[in-house]
C-alpha atoms as a PDB file:
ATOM      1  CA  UNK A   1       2.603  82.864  24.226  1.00  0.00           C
ATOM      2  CA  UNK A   2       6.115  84.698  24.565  1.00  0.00           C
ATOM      3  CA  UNK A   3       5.458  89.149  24.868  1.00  0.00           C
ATOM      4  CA  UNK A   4       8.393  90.814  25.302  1.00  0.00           C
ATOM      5  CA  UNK A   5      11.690  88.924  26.842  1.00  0.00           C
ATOM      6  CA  UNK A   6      11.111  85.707  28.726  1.00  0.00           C
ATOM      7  CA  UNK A   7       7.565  87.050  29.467  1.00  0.00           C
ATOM      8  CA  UNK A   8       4.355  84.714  28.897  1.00  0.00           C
ATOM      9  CA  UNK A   9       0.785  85.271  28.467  1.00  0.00           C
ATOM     10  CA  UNK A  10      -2.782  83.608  28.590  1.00  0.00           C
ATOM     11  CA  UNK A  11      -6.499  83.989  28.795  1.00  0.00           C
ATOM     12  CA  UNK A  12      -6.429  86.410  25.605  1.00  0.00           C
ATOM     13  CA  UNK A  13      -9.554  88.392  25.883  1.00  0.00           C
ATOM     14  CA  UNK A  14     -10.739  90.678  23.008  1.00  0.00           C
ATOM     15  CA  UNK A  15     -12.584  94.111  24.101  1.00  0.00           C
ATOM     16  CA  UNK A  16     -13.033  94.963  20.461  1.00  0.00           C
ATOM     17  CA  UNK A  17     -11.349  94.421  17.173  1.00  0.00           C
ATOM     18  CA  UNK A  18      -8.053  95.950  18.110  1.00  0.00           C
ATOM     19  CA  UNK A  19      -7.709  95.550  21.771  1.00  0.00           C
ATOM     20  CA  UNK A  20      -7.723  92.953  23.934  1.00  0.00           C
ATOM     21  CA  UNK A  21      -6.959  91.918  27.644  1.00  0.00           C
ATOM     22  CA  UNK A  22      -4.336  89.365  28.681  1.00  0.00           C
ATOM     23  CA  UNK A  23      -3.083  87.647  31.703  1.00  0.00           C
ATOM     24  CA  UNK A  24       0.907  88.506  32.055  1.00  0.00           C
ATOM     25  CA  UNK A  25       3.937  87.430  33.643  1.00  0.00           C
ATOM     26  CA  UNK A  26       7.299  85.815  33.999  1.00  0.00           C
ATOM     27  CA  UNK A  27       5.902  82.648  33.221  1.00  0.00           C
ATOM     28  CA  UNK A  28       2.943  80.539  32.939  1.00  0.00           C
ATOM     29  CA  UNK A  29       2.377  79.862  36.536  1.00  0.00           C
ATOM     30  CA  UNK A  30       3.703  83.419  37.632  1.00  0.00           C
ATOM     31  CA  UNK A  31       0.824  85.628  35.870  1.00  0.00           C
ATOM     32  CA  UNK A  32       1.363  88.730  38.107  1.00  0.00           C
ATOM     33  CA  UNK A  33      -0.661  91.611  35.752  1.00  0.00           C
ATOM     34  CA  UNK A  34      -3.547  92.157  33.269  1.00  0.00           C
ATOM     35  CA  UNK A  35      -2.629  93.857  30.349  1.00  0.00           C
ATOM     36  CA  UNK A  36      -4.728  96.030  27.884  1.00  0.00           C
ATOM     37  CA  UNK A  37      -2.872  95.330  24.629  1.00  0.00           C
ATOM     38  CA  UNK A  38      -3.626  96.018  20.936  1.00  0.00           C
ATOM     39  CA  UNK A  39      -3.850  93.169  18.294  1.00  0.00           C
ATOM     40  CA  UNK A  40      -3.996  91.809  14.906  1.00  0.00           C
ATOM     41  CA  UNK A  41      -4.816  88.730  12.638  1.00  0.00           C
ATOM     42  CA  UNK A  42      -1.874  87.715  11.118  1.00  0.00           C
ATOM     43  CA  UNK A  43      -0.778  84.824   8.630  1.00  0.00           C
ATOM     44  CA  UNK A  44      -2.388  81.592   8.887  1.00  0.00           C
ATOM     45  CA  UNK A  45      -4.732  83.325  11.505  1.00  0.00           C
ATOM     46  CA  UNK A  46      -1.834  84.057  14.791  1.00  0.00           C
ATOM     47  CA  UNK A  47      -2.705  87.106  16.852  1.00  0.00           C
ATOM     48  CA  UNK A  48       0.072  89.183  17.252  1.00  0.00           C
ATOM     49  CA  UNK A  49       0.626  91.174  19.970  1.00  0.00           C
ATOM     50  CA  UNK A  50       1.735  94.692  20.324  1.00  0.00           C
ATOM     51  CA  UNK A  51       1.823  97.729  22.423  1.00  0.00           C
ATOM     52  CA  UNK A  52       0.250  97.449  26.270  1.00  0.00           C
ATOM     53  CA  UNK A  53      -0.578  99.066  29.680  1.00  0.00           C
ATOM     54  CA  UNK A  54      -1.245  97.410  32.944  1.00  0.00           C
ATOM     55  CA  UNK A  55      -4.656  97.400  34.192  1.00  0.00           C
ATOM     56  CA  UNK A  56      -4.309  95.503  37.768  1.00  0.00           C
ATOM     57  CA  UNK A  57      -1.134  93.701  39.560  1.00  0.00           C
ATOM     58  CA  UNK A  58      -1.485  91.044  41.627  1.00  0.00           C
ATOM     59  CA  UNK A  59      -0.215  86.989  42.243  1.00  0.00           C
ATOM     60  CA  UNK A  60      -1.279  84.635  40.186  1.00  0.00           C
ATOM     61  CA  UNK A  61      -4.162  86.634  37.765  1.00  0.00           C
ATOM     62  CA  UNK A  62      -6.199  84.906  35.457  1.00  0.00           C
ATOM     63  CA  UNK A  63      -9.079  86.517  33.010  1.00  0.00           C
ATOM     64  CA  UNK A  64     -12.615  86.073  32.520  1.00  0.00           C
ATOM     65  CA  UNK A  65     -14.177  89.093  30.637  1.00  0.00           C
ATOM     66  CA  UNK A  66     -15.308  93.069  30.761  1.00  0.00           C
ATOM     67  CA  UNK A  67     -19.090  92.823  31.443  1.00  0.00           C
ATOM     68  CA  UNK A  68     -21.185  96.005  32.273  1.00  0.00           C
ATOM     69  CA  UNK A  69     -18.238  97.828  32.845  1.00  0.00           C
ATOM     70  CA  UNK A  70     -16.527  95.583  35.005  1.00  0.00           C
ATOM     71  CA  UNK A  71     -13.300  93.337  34.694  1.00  0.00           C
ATOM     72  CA  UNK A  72     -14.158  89.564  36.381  1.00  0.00           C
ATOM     73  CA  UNK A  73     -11.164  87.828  36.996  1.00  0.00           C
ATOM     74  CA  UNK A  74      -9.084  85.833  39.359  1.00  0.00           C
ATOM     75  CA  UNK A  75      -6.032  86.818  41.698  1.00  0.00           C
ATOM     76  CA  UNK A  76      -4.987  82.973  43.555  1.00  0.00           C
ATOM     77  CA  UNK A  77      -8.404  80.801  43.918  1.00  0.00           C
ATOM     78  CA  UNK A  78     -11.058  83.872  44.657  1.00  0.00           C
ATOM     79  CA  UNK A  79     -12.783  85.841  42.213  1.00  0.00           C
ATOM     80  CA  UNK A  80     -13.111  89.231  41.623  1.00  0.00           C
ATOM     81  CA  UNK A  81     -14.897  92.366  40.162  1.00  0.00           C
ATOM     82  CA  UNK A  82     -13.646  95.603  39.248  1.00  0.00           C
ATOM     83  CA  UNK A  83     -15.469  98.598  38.056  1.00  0.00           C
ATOM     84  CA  UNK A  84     -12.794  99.856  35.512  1.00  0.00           C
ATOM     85  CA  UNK A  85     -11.424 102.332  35.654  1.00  0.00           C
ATOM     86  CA  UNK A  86     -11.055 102.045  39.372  1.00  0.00           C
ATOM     87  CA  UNK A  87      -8.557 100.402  41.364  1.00  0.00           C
ATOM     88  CA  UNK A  88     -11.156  98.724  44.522  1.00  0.00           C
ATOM     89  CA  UNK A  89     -12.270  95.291  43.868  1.00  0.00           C
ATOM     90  CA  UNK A  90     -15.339  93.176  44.959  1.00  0.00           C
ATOM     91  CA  UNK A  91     -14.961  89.224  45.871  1.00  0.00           C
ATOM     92  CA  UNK A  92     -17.534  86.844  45.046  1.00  0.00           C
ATOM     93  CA  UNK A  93     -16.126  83.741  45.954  1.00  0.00           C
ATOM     94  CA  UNK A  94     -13.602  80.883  45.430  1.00  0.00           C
ATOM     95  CA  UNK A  95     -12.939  79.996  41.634  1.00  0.00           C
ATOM     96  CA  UNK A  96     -11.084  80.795  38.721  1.00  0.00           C
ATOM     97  CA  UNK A  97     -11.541  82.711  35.550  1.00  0.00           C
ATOM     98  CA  UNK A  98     -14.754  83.767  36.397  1.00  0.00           C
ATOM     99  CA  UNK A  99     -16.810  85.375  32.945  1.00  0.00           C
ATOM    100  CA  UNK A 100     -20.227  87.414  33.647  1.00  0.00           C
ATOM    101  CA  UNK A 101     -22.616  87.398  31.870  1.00  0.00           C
ATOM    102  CA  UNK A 102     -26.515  88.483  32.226  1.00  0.00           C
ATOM    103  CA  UNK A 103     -27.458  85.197  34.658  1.00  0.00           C
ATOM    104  CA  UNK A 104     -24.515  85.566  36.377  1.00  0.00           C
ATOM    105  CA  UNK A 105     -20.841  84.176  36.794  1.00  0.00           C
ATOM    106  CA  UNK A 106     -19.949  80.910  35.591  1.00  0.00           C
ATOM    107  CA  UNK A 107     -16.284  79.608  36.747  1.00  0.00           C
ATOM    108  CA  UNK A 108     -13.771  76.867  37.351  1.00  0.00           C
ATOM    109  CA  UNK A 109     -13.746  75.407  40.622  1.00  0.00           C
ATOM    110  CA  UNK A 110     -12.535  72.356  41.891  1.00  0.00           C
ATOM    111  CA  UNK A 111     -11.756  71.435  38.284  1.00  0.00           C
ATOM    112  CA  UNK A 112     -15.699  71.526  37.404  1.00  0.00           C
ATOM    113  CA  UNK A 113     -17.497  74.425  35.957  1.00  0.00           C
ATOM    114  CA  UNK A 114     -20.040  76.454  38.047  1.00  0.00           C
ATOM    115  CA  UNK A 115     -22.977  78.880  37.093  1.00  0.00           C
ATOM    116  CA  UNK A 116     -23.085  81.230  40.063  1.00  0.00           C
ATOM    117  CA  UNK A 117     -22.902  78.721  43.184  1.00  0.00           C
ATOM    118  CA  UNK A 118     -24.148  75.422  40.851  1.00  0.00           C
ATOM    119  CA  UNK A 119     -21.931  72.602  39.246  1.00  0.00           C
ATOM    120  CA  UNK A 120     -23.176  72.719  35.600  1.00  0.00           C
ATOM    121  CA  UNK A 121     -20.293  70.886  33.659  1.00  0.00           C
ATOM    122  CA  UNK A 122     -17.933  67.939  35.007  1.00  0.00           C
ATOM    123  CA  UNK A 123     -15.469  66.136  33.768  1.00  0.00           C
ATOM    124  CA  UNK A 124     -16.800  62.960  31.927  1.00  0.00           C
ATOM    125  CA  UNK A 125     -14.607  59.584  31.745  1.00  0.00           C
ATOM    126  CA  UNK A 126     -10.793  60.043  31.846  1.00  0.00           C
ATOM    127  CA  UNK A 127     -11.099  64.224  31.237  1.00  0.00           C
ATOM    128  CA  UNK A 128      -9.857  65.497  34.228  1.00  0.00           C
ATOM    129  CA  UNK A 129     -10.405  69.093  34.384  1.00  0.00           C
ATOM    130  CA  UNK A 130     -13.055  71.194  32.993  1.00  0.00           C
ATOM    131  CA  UNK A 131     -12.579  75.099  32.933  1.00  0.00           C
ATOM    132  CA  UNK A 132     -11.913  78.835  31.510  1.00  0.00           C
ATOM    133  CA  UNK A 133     -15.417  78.923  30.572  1.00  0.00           C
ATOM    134  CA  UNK A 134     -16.249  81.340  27.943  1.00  0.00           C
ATOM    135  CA  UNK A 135     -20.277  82.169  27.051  1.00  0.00           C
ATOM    136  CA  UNK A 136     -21.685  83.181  23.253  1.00  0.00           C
ATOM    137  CA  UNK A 137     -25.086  82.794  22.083  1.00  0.00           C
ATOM    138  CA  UNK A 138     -26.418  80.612  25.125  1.00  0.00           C
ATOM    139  CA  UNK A 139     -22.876  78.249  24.644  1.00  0.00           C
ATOM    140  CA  UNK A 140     -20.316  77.442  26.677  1.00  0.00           C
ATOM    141  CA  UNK A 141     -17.014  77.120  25.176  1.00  0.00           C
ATOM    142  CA  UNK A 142     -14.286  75.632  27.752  1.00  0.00           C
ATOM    143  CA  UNK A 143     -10.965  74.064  27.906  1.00  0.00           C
ATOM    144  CA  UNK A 144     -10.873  69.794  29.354  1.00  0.00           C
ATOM    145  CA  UNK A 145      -8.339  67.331  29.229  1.00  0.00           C
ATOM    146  CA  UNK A 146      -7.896  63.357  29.809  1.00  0.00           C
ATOM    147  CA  UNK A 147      -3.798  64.015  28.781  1.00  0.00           C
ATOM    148  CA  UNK A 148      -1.074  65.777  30.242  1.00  0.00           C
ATOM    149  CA  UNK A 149      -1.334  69.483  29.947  1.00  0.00           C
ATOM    150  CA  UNK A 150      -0.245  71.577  28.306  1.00  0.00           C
ATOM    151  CA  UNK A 151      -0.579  69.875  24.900  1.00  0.00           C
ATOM    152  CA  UNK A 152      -3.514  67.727  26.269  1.00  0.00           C
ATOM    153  CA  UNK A 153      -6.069  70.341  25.970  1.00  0.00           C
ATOM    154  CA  UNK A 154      -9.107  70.410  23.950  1.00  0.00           C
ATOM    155  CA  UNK A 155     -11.931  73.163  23.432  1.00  0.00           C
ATOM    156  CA  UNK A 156     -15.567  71.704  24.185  1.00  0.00           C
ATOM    157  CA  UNK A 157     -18.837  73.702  23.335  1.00  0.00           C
ATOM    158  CA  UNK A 158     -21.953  72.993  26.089  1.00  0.00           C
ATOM    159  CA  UNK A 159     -25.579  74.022  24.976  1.00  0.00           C
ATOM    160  CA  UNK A 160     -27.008  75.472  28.386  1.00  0.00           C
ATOM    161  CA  UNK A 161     -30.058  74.631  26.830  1.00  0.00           C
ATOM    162  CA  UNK A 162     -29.985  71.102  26.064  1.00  0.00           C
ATOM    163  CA  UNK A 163     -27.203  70.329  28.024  1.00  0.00           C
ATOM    164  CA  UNK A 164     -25.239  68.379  25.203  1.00  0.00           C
ATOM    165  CA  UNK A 165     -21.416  69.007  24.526  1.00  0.00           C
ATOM    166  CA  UNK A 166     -19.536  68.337  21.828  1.00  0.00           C
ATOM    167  CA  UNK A 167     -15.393  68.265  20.954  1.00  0.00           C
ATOM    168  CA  UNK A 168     -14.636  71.248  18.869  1.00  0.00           C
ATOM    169  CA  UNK A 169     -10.757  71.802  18.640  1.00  0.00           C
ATOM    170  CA  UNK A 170      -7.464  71.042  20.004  1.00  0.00           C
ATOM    171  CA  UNK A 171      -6.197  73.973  22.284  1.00  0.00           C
ATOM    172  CA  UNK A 172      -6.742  75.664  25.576  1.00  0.00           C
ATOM    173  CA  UNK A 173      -8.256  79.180  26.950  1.00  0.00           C
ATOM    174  CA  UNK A 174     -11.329  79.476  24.731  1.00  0.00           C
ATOM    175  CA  UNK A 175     -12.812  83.296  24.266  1.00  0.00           C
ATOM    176  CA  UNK A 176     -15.563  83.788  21.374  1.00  0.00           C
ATOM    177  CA  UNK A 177     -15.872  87.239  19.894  1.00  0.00           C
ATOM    178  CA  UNK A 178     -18.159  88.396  17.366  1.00  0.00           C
ATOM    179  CA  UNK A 179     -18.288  84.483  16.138  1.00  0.00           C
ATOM    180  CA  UNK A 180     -14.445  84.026  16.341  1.00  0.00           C
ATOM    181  CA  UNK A 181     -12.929  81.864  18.648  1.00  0.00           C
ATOM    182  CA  UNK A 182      -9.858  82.700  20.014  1.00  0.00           C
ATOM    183  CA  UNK A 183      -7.735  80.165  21.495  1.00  0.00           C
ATOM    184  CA  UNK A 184      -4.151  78.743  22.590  1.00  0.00           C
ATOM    185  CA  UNK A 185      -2.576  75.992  21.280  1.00  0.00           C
ATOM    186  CA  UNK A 186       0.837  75.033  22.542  1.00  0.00           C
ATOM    187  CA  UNK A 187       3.616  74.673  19.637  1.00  0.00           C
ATOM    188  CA  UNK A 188       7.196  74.044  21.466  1.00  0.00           C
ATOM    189  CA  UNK A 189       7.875  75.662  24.272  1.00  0.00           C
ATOM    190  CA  UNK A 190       4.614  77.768  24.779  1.00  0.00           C
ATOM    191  CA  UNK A 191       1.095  78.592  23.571  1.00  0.00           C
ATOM    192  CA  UNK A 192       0.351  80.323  20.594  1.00  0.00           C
ATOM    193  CA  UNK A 193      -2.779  81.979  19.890  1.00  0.00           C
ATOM    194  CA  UNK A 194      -4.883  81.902  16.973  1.00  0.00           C
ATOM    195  CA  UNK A 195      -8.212  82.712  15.946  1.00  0.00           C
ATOM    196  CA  UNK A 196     -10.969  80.469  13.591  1.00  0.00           C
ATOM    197  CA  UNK A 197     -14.326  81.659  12.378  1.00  0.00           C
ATOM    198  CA  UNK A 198     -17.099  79.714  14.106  1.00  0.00           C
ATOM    199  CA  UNK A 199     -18.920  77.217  11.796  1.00  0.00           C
END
């Protein structure tokens, strides 16, 4: 997703029904801030993307959520929490886009998704990644492949209570908000984002 010249985006991350928290940079693999931004719905259901402030800086950044007040997210492989409003930041661990939640953290990690320190969701047959996990309503909602990224990716929904999973949609970074999933799907050159109501 292009913002502003030759800039890119990912992990969009709604706060509320205008604003929303992305991961920004010069390019996809050079996401060097998080951005507060403010956002719409547009035609055929694209967010658009408008004004923004910086929130943290750092080398290679990727989102979970805001969760009691604090931002989880990644800066390389280690995750971190910030009280906002603040600029210190706590490390819990290795992993990536890391989303709390009341039992916890869950993560990507050594392409597997983890609930605090346990495996919970592999990769099954020829997927070979599982991650950006994303939790509503006792789901997970995460992005796996078995084809090359980026157009490879597909959204999957785990029940963390019966442990079934299902194929829901073709796209990548997952984030459910108030029963809308947001999501990217590349088009091109680079991601889009768009947003469906949940059945």
């Amino acid at each position: 997703m292009s913002y502003g010249l030759l800039q890119k985006f990912e992990d969009f991350c709604p706060i509320d029904n205008e604003n929303a928290l992305i991961a920004h940079g010069i390019d996809y693999m050079h996401l060097n801030e998080i951005r507060q931004v403010k956002y719409s719905i547009g035609k055929e259901n694209f967010v658009k993307i408008e004004s923004s402030k910086t929130i943290v800086e750092g080398n290679y950044l990727r989102l979970g959520n805001i969760f009691e007040g604090k931002l989880f997210f990644s800066e390389g492989y280690k995750i971190y929490m910030m009280k906002i409003g603040t600029r210190g930041k706590n490390e819990y661990g290795d992993g990536i886009q890391p989303f709390g939640y009341y039992d916890g953290i869950v993560y990507q990690k050594n392409s597997c998704i983890y609930l605090n320190d346990k495996r919970i969701i592999i990769p099954q047959g020829d997927y070979e990644v599982a991650g950006r996990p994303t939790i509503y309503k006792n789901k997970i909602y995460y992005e796996t492949r078995a084809t090359a990224a980026p157009s490879g990716w597909e959204i999957w929904v785990y029940n963390i209570d019966t442990k079934q999973e299902k194929k829901l949609i073709q796209g990548a970074n997952p984030f459910v908000y108030n029963d809308k999933l947001f999501f990217s799907k590349w088009m091109e050159s680079e991601f889009k984002t768009l947003c469906e109501e949940l059945q």
